[in-house]
C-alpha atoms as a PDB file:
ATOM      1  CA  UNK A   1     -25.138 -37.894  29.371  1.00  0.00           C
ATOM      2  CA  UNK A   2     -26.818 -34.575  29.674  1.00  0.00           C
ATOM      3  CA  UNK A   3     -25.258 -31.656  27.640  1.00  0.00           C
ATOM      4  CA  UNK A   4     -24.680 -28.586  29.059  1.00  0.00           C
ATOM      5  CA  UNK A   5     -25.118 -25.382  26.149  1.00  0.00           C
ATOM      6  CA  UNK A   6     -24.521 -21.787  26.581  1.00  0.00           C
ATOM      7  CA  UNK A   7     -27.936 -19.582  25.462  1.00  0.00           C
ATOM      8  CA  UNK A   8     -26.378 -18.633  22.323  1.00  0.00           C
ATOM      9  CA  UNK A   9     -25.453 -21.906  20.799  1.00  0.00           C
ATOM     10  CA  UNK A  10     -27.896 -23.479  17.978  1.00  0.00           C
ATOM     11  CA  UNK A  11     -26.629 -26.271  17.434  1.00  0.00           C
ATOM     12  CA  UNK A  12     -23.529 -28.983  18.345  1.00  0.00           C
ATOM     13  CA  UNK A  13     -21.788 -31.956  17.327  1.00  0.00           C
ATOM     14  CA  UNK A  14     -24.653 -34.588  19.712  1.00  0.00           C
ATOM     15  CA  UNK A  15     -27.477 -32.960  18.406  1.00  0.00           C
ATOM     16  CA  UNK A  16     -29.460 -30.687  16.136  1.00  0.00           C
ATOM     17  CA  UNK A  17     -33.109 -29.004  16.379  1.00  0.00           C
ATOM     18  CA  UNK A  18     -34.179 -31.897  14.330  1.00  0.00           C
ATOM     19  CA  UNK A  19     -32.699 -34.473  17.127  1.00  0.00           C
ATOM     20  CA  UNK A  20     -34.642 -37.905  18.566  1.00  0.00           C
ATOM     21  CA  UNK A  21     -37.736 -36.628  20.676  1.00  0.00           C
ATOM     22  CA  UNK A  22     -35.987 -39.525  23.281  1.00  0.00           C
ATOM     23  CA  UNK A  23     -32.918 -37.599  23.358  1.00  0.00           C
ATOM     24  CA  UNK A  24     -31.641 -35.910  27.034  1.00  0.00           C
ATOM     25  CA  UNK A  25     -32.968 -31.862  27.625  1.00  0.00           C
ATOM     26  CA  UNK A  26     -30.287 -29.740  27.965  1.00  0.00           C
ATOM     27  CA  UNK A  27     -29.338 -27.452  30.542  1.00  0.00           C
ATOM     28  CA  UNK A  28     -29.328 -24.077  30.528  1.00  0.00           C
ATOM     29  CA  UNK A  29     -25.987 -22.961  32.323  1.00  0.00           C
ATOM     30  CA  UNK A  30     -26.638 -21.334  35.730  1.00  0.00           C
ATOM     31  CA  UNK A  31     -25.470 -17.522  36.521  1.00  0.00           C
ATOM     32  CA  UNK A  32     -22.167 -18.386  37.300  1.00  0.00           C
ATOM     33  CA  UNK A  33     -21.309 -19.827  33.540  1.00  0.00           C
ATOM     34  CA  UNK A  34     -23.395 -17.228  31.935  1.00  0.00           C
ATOM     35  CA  UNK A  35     -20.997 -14.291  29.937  1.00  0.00           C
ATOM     36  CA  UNK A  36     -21.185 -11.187  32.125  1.00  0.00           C
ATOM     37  CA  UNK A  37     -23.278  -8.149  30.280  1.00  0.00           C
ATOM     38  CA  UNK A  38     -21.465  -5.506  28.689  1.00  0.00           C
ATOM     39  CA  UNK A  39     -22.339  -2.294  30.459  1.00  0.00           C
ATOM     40  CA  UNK A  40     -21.415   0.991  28.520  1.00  0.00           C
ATOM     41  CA  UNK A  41     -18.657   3.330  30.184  1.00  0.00           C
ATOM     42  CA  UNK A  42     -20.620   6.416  31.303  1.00  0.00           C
ATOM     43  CA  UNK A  43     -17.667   8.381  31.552  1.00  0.00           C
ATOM     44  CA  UNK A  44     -15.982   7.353  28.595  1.00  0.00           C
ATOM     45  CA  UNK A  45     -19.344   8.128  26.988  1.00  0.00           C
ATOM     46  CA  UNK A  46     -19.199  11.077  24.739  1.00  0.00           C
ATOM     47  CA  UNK A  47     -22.313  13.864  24.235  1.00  0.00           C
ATOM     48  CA  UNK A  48     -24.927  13.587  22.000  1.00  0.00           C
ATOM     49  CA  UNK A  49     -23.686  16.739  19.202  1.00  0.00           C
ATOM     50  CA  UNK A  50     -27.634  16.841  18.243  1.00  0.00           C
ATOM     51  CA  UNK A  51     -28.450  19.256  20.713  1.00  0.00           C
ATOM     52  CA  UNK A  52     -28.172  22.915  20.922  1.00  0.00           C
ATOM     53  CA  UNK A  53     -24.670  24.188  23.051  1.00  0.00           C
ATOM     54  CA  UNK A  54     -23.777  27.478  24.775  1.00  0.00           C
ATOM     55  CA  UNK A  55     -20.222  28.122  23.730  1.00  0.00           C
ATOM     56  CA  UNK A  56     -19.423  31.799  24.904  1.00  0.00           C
ATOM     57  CA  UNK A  57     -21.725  34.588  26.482  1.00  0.00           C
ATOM     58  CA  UNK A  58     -23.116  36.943  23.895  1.00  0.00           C
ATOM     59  CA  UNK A  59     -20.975  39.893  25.098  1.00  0.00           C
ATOM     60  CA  UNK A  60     -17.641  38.206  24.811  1.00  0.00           C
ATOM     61  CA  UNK A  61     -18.810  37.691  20.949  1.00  0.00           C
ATOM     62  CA  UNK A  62     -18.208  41.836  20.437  1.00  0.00           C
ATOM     63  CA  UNK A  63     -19.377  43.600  17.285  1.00  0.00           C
ATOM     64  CA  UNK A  64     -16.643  42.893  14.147  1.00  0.00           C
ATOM     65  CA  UNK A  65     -14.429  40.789  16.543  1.00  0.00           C
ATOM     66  CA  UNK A  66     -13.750  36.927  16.547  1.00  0.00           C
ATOM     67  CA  UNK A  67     -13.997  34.833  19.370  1.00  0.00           C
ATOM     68  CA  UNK A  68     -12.488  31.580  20.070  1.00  0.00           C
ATOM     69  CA  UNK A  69     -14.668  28.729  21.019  1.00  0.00           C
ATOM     70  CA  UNK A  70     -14.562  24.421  21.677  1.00  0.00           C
ATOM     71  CA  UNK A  71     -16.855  21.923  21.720  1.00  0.00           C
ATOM     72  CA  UNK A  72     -15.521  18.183  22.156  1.00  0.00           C
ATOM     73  CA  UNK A  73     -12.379  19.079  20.381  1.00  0.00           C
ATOM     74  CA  UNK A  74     -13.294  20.481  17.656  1.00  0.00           C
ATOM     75  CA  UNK A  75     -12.191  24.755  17.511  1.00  0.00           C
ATOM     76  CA  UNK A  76     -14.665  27.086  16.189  1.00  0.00           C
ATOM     77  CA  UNK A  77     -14.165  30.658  15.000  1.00  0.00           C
ATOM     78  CA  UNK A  78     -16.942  32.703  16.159  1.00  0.00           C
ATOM     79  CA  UNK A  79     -17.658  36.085  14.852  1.00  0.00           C
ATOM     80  CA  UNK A  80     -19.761  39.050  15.042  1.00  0.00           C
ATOM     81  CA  UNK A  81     -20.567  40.998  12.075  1.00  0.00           C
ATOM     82  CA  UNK A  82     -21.062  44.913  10.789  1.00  0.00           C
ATOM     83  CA  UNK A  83     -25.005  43.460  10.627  1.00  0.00           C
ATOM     84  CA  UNK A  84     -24.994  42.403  14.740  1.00  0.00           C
ATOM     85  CA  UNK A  85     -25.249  38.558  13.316  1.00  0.00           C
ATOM     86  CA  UNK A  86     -23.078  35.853  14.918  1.00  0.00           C
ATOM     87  CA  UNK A  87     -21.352  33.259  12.687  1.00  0.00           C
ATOM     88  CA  UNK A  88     -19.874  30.114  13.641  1.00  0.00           C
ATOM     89  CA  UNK A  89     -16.943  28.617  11.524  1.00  0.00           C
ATOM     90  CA  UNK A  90     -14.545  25.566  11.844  1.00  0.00           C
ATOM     91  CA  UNK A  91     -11.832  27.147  13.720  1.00  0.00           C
ATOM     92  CA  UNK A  92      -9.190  26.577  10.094  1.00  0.00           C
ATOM     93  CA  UNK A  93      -8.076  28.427   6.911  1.00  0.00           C
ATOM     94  CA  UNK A  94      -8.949  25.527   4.102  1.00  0.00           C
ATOM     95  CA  UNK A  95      -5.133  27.362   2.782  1.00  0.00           C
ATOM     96  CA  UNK A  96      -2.809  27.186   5.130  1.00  0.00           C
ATOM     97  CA  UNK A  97      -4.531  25.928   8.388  1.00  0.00           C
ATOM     98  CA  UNK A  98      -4.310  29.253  10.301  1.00  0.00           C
ATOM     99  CA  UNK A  99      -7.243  29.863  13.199  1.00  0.00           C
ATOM    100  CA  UNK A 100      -9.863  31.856  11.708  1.00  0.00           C
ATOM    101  CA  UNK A 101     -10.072  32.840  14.897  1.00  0.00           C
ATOM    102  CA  UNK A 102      -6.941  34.920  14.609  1.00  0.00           C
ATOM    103  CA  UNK A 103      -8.328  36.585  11.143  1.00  0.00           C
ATOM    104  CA  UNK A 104     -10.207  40.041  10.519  1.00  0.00           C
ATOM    105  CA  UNK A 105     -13.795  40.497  10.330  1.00  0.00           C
ATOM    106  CA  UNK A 106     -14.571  42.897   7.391  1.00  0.00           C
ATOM    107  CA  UNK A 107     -18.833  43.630   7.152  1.00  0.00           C
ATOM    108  CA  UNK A 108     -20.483  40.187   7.468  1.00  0.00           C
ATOM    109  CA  UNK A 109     -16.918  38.270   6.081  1.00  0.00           C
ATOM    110  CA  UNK A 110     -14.449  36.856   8.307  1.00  0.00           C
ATOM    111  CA  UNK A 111     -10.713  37.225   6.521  1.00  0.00           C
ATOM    112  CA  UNK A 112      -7.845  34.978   7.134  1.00  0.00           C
ATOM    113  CA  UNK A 113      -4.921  36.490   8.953  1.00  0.00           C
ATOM    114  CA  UNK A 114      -2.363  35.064   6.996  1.00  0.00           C
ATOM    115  CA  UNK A 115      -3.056  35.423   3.360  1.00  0.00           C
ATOM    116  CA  UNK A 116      -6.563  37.474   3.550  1.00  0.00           C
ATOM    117  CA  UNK A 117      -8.944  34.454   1.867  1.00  0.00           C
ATOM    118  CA  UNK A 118     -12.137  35.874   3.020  1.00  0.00           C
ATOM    119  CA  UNK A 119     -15.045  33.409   3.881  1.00  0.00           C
ATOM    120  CA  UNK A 120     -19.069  34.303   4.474  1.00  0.00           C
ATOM    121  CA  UNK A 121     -20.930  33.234   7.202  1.00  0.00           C
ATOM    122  CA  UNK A 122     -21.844  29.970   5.581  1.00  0.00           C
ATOM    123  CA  UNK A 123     -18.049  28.852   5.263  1.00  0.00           C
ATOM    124  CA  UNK A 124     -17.721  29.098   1.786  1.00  0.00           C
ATOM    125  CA  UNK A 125     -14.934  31.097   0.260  1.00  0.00           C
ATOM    126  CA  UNK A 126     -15.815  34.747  -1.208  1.00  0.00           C
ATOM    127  CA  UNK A 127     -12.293  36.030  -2.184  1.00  0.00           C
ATOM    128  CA  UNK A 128      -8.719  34.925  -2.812  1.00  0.00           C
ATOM    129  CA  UNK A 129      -7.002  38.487  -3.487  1.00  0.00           C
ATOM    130  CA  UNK A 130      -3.597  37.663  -5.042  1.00  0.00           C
ATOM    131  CA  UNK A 131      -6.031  35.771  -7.613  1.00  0.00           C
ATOM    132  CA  UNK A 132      -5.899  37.526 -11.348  1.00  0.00           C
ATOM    133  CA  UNK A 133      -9.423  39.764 -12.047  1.00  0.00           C
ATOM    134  CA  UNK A 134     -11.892  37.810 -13.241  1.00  0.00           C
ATOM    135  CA  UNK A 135     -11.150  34.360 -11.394  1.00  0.00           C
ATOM    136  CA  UNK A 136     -13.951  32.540 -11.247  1.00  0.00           C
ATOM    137  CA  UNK A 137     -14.102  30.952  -8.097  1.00  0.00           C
ATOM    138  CA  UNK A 138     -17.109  28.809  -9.018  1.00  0.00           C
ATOM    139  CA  UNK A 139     -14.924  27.467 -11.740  1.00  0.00           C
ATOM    140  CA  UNK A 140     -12.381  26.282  -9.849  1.00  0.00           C
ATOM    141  CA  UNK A 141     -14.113  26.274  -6.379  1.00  0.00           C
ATOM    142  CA  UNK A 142     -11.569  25.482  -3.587  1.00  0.00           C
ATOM    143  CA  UNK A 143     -13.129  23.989  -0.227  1.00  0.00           C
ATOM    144  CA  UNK A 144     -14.549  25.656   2.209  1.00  0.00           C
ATOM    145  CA  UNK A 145     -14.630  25.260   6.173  1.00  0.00           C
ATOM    146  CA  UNK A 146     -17.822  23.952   7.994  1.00  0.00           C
ATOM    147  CA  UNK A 147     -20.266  26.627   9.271  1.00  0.00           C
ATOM    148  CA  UNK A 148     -22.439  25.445  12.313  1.00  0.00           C
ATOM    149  CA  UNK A 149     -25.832  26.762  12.697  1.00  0.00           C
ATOM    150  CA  UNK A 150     -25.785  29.656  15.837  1.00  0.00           C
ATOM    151  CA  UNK A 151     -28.287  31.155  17.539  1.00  0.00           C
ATOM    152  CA  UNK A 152     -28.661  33.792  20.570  1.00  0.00           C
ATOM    153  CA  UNK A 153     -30.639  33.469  23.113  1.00  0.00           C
ATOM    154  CA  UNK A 154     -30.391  34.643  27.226  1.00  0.00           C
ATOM    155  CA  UNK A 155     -27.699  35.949  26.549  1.00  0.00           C
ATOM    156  CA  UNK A 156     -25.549  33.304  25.534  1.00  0.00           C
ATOM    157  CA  UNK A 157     -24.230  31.994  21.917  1.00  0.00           C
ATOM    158  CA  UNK A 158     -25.549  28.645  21.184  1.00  0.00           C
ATOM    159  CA  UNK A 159     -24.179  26.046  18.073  1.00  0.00           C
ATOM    160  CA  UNK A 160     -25.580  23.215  16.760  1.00  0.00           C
ATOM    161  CA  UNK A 161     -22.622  20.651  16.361  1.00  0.00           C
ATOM    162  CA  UNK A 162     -24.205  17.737  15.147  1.00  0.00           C
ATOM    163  CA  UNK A 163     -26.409  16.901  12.061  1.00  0.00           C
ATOM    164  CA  UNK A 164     -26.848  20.206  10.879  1.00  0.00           C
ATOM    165  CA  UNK A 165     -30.338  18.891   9.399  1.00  0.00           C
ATOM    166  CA  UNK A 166     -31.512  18.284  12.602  1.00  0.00           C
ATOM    167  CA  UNK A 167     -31.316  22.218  13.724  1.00  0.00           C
ATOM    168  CA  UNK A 168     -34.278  23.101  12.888  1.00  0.00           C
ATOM    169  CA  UNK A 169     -36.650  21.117  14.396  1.00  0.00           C
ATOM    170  CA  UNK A 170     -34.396  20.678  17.904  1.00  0.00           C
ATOM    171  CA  UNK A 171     -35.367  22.975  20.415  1.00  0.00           C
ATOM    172  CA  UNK A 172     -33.591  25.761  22.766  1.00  0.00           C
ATOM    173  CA  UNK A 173     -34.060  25.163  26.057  1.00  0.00           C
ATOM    174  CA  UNK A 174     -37.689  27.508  27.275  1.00  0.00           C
ATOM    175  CA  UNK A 175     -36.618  29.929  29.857  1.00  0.00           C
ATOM    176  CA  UNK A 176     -39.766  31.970  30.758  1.00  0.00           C
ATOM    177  CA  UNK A 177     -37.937  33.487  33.729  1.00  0.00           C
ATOM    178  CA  UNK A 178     -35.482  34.741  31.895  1.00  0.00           C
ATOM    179  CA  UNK A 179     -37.046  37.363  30.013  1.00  0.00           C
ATOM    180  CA  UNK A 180     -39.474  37.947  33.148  1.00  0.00           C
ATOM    181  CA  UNK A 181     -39.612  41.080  34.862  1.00  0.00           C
ATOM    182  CA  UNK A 182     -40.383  39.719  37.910  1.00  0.00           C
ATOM    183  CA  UNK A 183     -36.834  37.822  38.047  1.00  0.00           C
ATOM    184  CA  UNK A 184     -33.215  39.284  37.891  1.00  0.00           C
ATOM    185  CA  UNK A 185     -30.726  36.822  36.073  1.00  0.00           C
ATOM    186  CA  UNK A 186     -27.251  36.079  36.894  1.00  0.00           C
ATOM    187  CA  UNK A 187     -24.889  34.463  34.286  1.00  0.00           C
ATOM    188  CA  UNK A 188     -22.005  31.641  35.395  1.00  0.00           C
ATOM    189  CA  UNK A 189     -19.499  30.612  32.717  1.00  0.00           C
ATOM    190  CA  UNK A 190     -16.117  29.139  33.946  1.00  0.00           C
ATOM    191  CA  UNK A 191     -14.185  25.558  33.011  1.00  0.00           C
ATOM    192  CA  UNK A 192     -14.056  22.707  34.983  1.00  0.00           C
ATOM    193  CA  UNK A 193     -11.585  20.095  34.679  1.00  0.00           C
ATOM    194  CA  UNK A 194     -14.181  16.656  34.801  1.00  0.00           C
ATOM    195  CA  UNK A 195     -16.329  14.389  32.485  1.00  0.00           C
ATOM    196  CA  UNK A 196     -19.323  16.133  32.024  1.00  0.00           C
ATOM    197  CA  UNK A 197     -21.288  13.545  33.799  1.00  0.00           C
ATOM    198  CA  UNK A 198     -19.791  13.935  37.006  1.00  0.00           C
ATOM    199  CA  UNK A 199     -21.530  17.648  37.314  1.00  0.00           C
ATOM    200  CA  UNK A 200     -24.673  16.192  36.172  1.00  0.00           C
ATOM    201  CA  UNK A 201     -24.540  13.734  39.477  1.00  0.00           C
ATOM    202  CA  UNK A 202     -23.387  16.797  41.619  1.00  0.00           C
ATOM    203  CA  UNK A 203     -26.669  18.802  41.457  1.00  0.00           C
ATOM    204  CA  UNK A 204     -28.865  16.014  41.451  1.00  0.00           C
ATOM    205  CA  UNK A 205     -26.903  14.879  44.541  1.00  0.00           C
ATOM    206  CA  UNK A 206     -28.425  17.667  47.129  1.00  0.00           C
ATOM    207  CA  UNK A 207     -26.510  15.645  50.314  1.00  0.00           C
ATOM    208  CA  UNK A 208     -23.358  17.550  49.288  1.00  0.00           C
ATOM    209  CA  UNK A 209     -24.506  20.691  50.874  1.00  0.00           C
ATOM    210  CA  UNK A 210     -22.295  20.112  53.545  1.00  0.00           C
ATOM    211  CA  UNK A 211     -19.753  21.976  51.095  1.00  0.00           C
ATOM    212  CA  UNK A 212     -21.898  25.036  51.416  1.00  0.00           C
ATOM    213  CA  UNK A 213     -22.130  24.984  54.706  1.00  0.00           C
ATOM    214  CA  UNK A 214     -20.247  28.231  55.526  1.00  0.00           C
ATOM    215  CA  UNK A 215     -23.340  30.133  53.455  1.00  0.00           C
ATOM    216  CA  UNK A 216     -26.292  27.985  53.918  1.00  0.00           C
ATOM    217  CA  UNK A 217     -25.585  26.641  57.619  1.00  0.00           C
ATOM    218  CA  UNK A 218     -26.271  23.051  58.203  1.00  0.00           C
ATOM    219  CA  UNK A 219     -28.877  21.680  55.931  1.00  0.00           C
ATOM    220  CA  UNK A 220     -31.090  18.622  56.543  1.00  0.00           C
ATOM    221  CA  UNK A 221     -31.540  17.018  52.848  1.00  0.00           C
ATOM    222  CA  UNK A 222     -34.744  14.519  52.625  1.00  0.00           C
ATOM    223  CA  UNK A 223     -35.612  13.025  49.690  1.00  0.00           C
ATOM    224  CA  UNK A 224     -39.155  13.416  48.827  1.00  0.00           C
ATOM    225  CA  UNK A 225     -39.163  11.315  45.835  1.00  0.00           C
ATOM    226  CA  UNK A 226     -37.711  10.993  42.374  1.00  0.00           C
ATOM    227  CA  UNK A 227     -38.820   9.871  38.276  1.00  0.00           C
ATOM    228  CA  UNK A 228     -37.628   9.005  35.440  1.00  0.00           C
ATOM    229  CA  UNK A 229     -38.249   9.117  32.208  1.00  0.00           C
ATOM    230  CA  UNK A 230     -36.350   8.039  28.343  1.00  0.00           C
ATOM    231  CA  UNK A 231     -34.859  11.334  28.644  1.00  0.00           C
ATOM    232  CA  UNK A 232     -35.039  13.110  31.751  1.00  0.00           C
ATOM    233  CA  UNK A 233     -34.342  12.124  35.630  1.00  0.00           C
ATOM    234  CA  UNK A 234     -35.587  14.120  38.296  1.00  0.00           C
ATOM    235  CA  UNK A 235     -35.910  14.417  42.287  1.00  0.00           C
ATOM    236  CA  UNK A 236     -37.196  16.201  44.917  1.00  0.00           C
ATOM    237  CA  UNK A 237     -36.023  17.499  48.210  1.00  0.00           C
ATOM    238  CA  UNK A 238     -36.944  18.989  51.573  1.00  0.00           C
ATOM    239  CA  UNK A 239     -34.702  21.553  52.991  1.00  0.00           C
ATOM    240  CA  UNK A 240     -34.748  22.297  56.273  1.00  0.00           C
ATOM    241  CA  UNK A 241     -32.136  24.305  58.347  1.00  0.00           C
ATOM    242  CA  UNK A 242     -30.941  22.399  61.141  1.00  0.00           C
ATOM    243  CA  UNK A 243     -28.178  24.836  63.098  1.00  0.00           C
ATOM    244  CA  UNK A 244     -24.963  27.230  62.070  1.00  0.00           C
ATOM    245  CA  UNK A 245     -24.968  30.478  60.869  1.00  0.00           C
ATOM    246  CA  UNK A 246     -26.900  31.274  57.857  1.00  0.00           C
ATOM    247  CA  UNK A 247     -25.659  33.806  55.208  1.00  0.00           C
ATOM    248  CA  UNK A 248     -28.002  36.773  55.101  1.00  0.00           C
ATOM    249  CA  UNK A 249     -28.371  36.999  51.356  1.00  0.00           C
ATOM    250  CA  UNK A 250     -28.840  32.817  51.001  1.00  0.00           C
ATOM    251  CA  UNK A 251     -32.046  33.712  53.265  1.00  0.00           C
ATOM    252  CA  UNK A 252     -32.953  36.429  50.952  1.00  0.00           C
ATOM    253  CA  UNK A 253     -32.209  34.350  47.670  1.00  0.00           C
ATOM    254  CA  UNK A 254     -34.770  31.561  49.605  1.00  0.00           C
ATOM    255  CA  UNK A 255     -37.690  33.929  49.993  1.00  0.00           C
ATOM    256  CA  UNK A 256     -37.099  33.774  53.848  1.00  0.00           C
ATOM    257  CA  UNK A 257     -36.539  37.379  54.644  1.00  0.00           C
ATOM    258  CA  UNK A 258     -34.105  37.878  57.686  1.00  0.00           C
ATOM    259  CA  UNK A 259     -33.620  34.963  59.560  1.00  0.00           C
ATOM    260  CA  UNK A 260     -35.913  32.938  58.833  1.00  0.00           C
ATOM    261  CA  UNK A 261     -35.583  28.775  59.283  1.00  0.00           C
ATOM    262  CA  UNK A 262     -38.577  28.041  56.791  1.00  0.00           C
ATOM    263  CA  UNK A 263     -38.216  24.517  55.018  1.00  0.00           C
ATOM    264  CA  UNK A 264     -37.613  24.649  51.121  1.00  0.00           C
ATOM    265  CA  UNK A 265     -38.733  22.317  48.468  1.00  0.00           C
ATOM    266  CA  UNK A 266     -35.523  21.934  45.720  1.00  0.00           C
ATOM    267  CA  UNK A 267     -36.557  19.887  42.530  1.00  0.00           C
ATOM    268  CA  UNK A 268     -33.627  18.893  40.291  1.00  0.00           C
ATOM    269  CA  UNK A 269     -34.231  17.342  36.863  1.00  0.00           C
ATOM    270  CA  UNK A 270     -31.945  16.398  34.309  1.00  0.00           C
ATOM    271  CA  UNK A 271     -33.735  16.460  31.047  1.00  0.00           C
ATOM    272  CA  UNK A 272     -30.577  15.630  28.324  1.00  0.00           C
ATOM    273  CA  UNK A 273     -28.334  17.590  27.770  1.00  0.00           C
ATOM    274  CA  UNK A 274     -29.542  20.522  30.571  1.00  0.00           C
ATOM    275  CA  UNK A 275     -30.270  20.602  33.861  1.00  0.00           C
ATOM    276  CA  UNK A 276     -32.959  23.209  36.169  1.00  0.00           C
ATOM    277  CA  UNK A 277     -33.088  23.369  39.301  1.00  0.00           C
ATOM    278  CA  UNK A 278     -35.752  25.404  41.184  1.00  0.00           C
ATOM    279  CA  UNK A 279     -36.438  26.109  44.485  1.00  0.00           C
ATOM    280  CA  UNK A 280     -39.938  26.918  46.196  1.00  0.00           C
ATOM    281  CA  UNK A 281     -40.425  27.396  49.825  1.00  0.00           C
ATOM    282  CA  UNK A 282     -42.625  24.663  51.591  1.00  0.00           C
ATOM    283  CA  UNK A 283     -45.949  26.878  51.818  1.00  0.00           C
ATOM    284  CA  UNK A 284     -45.361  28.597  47.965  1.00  0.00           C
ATOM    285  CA  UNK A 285     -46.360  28.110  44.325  1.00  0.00           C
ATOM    286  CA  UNK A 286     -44.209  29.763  42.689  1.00  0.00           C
ATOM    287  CA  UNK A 287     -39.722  29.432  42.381  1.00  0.00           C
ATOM    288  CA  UNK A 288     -37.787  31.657  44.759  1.00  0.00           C
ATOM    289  CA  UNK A 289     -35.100  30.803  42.049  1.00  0.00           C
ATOM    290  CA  UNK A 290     -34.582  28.762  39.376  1.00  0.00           C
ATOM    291  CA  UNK A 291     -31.017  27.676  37.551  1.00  0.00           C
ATOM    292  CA  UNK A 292     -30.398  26.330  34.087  1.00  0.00           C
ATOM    293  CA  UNK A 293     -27.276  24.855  33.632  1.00  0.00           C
ATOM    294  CA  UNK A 294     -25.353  22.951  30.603  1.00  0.00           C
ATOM    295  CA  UNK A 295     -21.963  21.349  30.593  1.00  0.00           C
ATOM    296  CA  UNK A 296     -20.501  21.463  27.324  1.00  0.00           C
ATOM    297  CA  UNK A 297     -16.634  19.173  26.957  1.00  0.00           C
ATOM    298  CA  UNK A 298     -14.071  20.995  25.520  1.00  0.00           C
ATOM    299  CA  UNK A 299     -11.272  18.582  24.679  1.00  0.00           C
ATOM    300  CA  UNK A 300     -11.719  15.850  22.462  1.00  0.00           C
ATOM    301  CA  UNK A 301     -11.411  13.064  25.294  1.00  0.00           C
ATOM    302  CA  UNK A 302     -14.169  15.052  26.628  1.00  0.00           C
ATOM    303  CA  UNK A 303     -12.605  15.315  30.075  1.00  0.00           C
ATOM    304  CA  UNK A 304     -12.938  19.157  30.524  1.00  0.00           C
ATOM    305  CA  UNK A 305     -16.201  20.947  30.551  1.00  0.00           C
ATOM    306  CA  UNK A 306     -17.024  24.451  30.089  1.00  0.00           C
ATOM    307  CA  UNK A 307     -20.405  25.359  32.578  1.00  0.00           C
ATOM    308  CA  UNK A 308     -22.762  27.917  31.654  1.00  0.00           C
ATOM    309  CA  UNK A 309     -25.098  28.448  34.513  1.00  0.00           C
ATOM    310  CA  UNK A 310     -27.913  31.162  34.490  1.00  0.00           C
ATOM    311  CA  UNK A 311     -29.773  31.498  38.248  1.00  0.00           C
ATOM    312  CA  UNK A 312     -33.144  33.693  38.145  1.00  0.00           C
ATOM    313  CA  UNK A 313     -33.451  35.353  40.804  1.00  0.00           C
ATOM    314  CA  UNK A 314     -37.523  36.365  41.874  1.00  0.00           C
ATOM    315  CA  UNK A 315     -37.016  40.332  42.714  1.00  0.00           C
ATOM    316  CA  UNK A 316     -37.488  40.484  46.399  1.00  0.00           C
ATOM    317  CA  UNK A 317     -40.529  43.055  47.979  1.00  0.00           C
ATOM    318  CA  UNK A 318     -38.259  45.565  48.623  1.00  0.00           C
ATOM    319  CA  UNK A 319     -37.522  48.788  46.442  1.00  0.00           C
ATOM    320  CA  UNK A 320     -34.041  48.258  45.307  1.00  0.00           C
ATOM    321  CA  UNK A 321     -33.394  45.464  47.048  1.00  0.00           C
END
C-alpha cells in the first residue's frame, strides 16, 4: 500500500531512510493537504526602533523648557538647555515615577518636579538635595533613567529609540532641498489615528486623488512603472488633468503657471522607515516639489501615528511670489 507523508516527516512506523530498495515511493501530499504558510500580520507588525525618529519640531523644544514626546509607547522627556542642546530622557523620576516632563530645567540639568533629583543629559543622577553634604553618590549610586541619543536637523528633533550602539553609524535622512535656497520648506506635524502602514499605502497609492479633487480638479493617474528593492519600494506616475476646476496655487506649486493642463511625472518611494515624494513636470529635470514624510506610532499597540511631513517648495520666477 502506498504511504502518503507530509514534507516534514523523517521517518514512520513502515519505514525508515534505511528501508528495502523494493519498498513502495511515497507520495508527496498535494496542495490541498499541505499546512497553509504563516504570513506575518503587517499591521500588527511593529517599527523597526533602529532608525532615526522625528518626535516634535525644533521650536516646540523652547530654550530651558521640557517637552513631552512618544514613540511606540514609551514617554520621553525632552529638553532644551541654557547651552541650546536638546536632551532626550525616559519620560520617569527613577524616585517616585513623576514625568520628567513636568520637572524644571536648570543650565544643561533637567530637575524633578516633585522632590528636585536633578539628572544630566545622559540620564544619570547629579543631585539628591535633602541628601547630607558630602554624599557620595558614586558610593551609593541610585539608577538612573535611559537617555536616547537626539539630534536636530530641518528643523525637527530626531531620537534614536533602538540599540543605542547602532546611532552612530545609522543615517538621517539627506535632504538637499531643504537647506537650498532655491526651495521654500513647509513643515506638517499632526496625529493620525491608524497603523502606520496604512499611510505608507496612501501615498504610494496616487488613484486616491479623487479626494483632492476640489484643489487639483480631476486627475488621470497612469502608472508608469514601479521597483523594488530589500528596503525600498517605489513607483511612478503620469499626471494629467482631465476636467474641473483647478486651484490656482496647486498650478503654481506644479510649475504650471496660470492655467496650465501640463502632464506631471510623481515618483513615490518608500525607502524604510521614510517616504519622498517628488514631482517633475513631463518636459523637466528638476522637482517642482519634493515631500519627506515619516510616521512615527505613538501608543504602544502602535495604532496611532504622529506625521511629520516637510514639502519643498522650488521658489517660483516671480519676485515675491
Amino acid at each position: 500500500m502506498t504511504e502518503t507523508l507530509s514534507a516534514t516527516e523523517g521517518t514512520t512506523a513502515a519505514g525508515s531512510a534505511g528501508e528495502h530498495p523494493d519498498a513502495p515511493e511515497r507520495v508527496r501530499p498535494d496542495a490541498s493537504e499541505r499546512q497553509p504558510e504563516v504570513v506575518a500580520d503587517l499591521r500588527r507588525t511593529g517599527i523597526n526602533p533602529d532608525f532615526w525618529y522625528p518626535v516634535a519640531v525644533s521650536s516646540s523644544v523652547r530654550k530651558s523648557k521640557t517637552f513631552p514626546a512618544r514613540f511606540a509607547g514609551d514617554r520621553i522627556a525632552l529638553y532644551r538647555g541654557e547651552s541650546g542642546t536638546v536632551y532626550a530622557l525616559e519620560d520617569r523620576c527613577a524616585h517616585r515615577q513623576v514625568p520628567l516632563s513636568m520637572g524644571v530645567v536648570e543650565g544643561d540639568v533637567l530637575r524633578c518636579c516633585y522632590h528636585a533629583w536633578a539628572y544630566r543629559g545622559n540620564g544619570r543622577i547629579s543631585q539628591i538635595p535633602y541628601l547630607p553634604k558630602g554624599t557620595d553618590l558614586k558610593a551609593r549610586p541610585p539608577r538612573g533613567v535611559r537617555a536616547y541619543p537626539v539630534r536636530e536637523a530641518y528643523g525637527l528633533v530626531f531620537v534614536f529609540p533602538g540599540d543605542p550602539a547602532k546611532a552612530d553609524t545609522t543615517p538621517l535622512p539627506d535632504l538637499p532641498e531643504y537647506a537650498s535656497g532655491r526651495h521654500k520648506t513647509m513643515t506638517f506635524s499632526r496625529t493620525v489615528k491608524c497603523h502606520y502602514s496604512f499611510m505608507h499605502e496612501n501615498l504610494l497609492d496616487m488613484n486616491h486623488q479623487f479626494l483632492h479633487r476640489g484643489i487639483l480638479g480631476k486627475i488621470q493617474p497612469r502608472l508608469l512603472g514601479y521597483e523594488s528593492g530589500p528596503q525600498s519600494v517605489s513607483a511612478r506616475y503620469l499626471f494629467t488633468h482631465a476636467g474641473g476646476k483647478q486651484d490656482r496655487g496647486a498650478g503654481l506649486l506644479a510649475g504650471e503657471g496660470f492655467g496650465g493642463n501640463s502632464p506631471d511625472v510623481i515618483t513615490i518611494m518608500t525607502g524604510y522607515p521614510y517616504q519622498t515624494l517628488q514631482l517633475v513636470p513631463e518636459d523637466g529635470e528638476l522637482p517642482q516639489f519634493s515631500l519627506w514624510v515619516a510616521y512615527v506610532p505613538e501608543d504602544a499597540e502602535q495604532r496611532t501615528c504622529h506625521v511629520y511631513g516637510l514639502l519643498m517648495i522650488a521658489k517660483p520666477p516671480i519676485p515675491g511670489a
